[in-house]
Protein backbone atom coordinates (compact mmCIF):
# COMPACT_ATOMS: atom_id res chain seq x y z
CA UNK A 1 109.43 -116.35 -54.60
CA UNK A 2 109.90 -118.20 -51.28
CA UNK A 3 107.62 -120.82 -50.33
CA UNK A 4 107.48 -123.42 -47.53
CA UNK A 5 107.65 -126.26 -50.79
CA UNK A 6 111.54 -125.17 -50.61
CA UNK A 7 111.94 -127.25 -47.43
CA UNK A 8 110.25 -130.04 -49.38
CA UNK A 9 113.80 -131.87 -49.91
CA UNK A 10 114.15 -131.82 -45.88
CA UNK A 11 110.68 -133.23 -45.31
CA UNK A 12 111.09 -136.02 -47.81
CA UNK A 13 114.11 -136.89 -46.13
CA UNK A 14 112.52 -137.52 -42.53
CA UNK A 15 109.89 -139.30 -44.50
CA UNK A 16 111.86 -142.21 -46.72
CA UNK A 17 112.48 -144.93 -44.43
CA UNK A 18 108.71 -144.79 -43.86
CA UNK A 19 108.17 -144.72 -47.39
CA UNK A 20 111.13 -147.53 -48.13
CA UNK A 21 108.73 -149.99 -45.54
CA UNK A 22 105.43 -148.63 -47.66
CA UNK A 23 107.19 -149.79 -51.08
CA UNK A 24 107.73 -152.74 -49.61
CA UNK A 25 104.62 -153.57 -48.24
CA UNK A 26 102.75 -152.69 -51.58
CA UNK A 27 101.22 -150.11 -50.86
CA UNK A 28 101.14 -147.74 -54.44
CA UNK A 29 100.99 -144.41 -54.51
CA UNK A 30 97.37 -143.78 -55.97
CA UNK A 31 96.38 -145.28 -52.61
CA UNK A 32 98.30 -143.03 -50.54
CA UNK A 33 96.93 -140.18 -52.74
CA UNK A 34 93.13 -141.41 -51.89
CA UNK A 35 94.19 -141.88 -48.56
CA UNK A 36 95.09 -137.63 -47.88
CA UNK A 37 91.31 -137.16 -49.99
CA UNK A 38 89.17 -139.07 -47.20
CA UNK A 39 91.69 -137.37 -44.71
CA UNK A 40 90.56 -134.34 -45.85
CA UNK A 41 86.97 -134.82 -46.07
CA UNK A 42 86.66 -137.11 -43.02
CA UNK A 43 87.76 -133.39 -41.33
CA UNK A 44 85.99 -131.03 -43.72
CA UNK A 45 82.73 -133.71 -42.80
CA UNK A 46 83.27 -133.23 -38.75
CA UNK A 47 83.47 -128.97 -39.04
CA UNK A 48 80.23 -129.06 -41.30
CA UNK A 49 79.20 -131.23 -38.88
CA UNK A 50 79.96 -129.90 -35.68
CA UNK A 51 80.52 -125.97 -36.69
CA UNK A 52 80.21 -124.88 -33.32
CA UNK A 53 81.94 -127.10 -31.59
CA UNK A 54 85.61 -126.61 -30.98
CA UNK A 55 87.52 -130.20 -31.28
CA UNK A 56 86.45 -130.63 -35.24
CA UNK A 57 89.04 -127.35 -35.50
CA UNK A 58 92.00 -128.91 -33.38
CA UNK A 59 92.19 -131.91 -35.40
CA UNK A 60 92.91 -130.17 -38.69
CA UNK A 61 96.27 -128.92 -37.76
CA UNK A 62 97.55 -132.30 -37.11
CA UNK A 63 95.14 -133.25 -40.20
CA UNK A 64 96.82 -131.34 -42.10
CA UNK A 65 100.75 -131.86 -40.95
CA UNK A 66 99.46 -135.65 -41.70
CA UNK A 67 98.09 -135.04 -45.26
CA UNK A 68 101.58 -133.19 -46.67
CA UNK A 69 103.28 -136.56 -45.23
CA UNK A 70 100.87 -138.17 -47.99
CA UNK A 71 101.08 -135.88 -50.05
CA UNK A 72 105.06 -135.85 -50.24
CA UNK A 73 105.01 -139.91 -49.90
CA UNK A 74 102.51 -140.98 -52.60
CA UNK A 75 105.46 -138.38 -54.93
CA UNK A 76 107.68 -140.46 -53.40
CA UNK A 77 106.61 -143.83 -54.25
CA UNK A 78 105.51 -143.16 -57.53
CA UNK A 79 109.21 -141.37 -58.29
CA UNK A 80 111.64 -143.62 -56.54
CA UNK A 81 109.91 -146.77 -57.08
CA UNK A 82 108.96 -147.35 -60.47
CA UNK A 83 105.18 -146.45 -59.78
CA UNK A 84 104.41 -143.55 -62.06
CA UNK A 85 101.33 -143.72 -63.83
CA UNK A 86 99.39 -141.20 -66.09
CA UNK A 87 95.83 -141.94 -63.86
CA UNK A 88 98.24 -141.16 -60.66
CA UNK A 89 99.32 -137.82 -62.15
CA UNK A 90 95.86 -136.97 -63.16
CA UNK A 91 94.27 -138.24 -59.76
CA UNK A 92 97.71 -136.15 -57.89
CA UNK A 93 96.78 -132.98 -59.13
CA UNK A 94 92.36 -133.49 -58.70
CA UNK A 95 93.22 -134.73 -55.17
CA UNK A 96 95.38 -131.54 -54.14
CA UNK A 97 93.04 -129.59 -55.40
CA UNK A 98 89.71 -131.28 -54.49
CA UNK A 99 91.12 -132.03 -50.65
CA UNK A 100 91.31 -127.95 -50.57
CA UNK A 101 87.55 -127.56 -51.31
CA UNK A 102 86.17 -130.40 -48.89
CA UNK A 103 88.11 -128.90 -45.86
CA UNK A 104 88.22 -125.35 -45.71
CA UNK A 105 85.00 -124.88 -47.51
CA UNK A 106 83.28 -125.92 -44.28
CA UNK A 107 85.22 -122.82 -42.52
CA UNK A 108 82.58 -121.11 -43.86
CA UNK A 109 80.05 -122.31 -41.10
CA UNK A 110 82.13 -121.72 -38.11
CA UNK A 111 81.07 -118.67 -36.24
CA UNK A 112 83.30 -115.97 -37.21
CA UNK A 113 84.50 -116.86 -40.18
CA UNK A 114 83.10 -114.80 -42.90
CA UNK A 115 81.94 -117.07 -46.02
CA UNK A 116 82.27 -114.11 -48.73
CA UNK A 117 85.99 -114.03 -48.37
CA UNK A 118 86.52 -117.75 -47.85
CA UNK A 119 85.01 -119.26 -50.52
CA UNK A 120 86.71 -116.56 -53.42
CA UNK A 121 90.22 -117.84 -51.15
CA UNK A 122 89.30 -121.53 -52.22
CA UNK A 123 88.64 -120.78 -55.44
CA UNK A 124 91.76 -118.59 -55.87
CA UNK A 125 93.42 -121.87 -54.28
CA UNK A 126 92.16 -124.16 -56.61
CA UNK A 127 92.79 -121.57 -59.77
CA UNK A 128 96.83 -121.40 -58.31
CA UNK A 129 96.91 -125.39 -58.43
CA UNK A 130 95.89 -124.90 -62.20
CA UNK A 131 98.31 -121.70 -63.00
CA UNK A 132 101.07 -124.66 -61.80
CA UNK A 133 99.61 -127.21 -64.18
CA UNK A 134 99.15 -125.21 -67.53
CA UNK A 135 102.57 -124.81 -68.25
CA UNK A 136 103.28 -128.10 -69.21
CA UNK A 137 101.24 -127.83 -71.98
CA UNK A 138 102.75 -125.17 -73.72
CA UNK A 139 106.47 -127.28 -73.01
CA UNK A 140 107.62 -125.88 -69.51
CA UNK A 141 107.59 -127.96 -66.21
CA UNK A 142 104.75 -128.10 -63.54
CA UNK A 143 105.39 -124.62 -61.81
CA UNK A 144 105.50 -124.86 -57.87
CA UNK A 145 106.40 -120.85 -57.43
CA UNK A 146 104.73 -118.93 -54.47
CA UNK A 147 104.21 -117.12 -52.38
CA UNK A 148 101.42 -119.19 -51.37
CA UNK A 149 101.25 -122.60 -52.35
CA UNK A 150 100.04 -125.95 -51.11
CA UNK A 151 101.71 -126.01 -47.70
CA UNK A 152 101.61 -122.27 -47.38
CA UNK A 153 98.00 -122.70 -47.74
CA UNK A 154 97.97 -125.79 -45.31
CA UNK A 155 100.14 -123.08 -42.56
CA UNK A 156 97.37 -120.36 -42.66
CA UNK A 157 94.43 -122.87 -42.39
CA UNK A 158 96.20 -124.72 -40.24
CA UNK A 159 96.76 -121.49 -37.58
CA UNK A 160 93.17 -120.64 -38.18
CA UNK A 161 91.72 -123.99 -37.35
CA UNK A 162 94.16 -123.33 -34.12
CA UNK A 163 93.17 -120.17 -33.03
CA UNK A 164 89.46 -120.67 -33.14
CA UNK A 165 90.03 -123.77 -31.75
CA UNK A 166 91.91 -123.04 -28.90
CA UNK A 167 88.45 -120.51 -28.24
CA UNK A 168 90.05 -117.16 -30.34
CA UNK A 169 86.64 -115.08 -31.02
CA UNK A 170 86.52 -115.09 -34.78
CA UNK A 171 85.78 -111.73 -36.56
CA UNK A 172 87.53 -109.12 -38.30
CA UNK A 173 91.19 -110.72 -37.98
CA UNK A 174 90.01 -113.67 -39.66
CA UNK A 175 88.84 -111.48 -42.55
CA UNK A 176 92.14 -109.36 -43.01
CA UNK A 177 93.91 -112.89 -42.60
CA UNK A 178 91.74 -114.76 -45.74
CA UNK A 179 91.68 -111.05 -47.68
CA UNK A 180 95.57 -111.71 -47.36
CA UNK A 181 95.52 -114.67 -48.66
CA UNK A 182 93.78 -114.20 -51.66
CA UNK A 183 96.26 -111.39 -52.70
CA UNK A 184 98.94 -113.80 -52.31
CA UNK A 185 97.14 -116.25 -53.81
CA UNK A 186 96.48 -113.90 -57.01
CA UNK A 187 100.33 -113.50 -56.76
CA UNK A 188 101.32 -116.74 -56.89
CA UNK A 189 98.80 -117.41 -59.99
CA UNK A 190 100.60 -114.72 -61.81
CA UNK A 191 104.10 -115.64 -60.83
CA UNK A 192 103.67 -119.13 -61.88
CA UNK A 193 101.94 -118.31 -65.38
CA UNK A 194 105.16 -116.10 -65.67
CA UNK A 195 107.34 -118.14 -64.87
CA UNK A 196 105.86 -121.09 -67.07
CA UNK A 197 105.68 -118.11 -70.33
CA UNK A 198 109.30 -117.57 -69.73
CA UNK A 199 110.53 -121.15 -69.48
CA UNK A 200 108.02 -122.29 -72.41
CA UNK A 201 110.26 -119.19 -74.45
């Protein structure tokens, strides 16, 4: 099912000059990685901080646009530069999903954004990062199927963080948009532990 990971090829494109000058500068891709996780909490730490305040919320859409760059780079390095390691896979896949909890968790304290629908969202996130991982260990490849995946998930938070930034009255559209969510979230769980049954067969 579509995702925004299918322009993926296009954004790593834009990206690998910077990452050709990274390589040679020595910078490694568990770094980058570790880089995106303070990125994330530095912003997660600044809404929790300051949830009524409305600048913590217009940083995160940049935040985030930032954090796929790392995300797609540290891939990058660790691919087309001989810097694979089994810690960097391990400390890929905890970062992705651990960068989810420390920034939209603190959603949850920004007025009008109900916490009984955001926090089952972030654990549906979290449970779709492991639906992509499982199949590898019954012989198929790391699923990346949507319809809501990592920089799906990065869009609606991102548009969110926008809206009640820009001074948007939270409420009930910010409950239909996270209920939403989750049901594509539970989608995407069940498409990738499909798709990862029928490649495995």
């Amino acid at each position: 099912m579509a995702s925004l990971y299918d322009l993926k090829p296009a954004f790593q494109q834009c990206l690998r000059p910077g990452v050709r000058l990274l390589a040679d500068a020595g910078v490694t891709p568990n770094q980058v990685t570790a880089a995106a996780l303070l990125l994330s909490c530095l912003l997660g730490g600044m809404i929790a901080l300051f949830p009524t305040q409305r600048w913590p919320l217009l940083l995160v859409p940049a935040g985030l646009l930032l954090r796929m760059a790392l995300n797609a780079i540290d891939g990058m390095l660790a691919r087309e530069y001989g810097m694979q390691s089994r810690f960097g896979g391990l400390l890929n896949e905890l970062g992705d999903v651990c960068s989810d909890a420390a920034l939209y968790l603190p959603f949850g304290l920004v007025p009008g954004v109900q916490p009984h629908l955001l926090v089952p969202t972030v654990v549906l996130a979290g449970i779709s990062e492991m639906a992509g991982v499982l199949p590898v260990q019954i012989g198929a490849g790391r699923r990346y199927d949507g319809p809501m995946g990592k920089s799906d998930r990065a869009l609606v938070f991102g548009v969110l963080a926008l809206l009640l930034g820009l001074g948007v009255p939270g409420g009930s559209w910010v409950g239909i948009l996270l209920l939403l969510t989750a049901g594509l979230l539970l989608l995407t769980i069940a498409n990738r532990v499909l798709a990862g049954l029928r490649e495995a067969a």
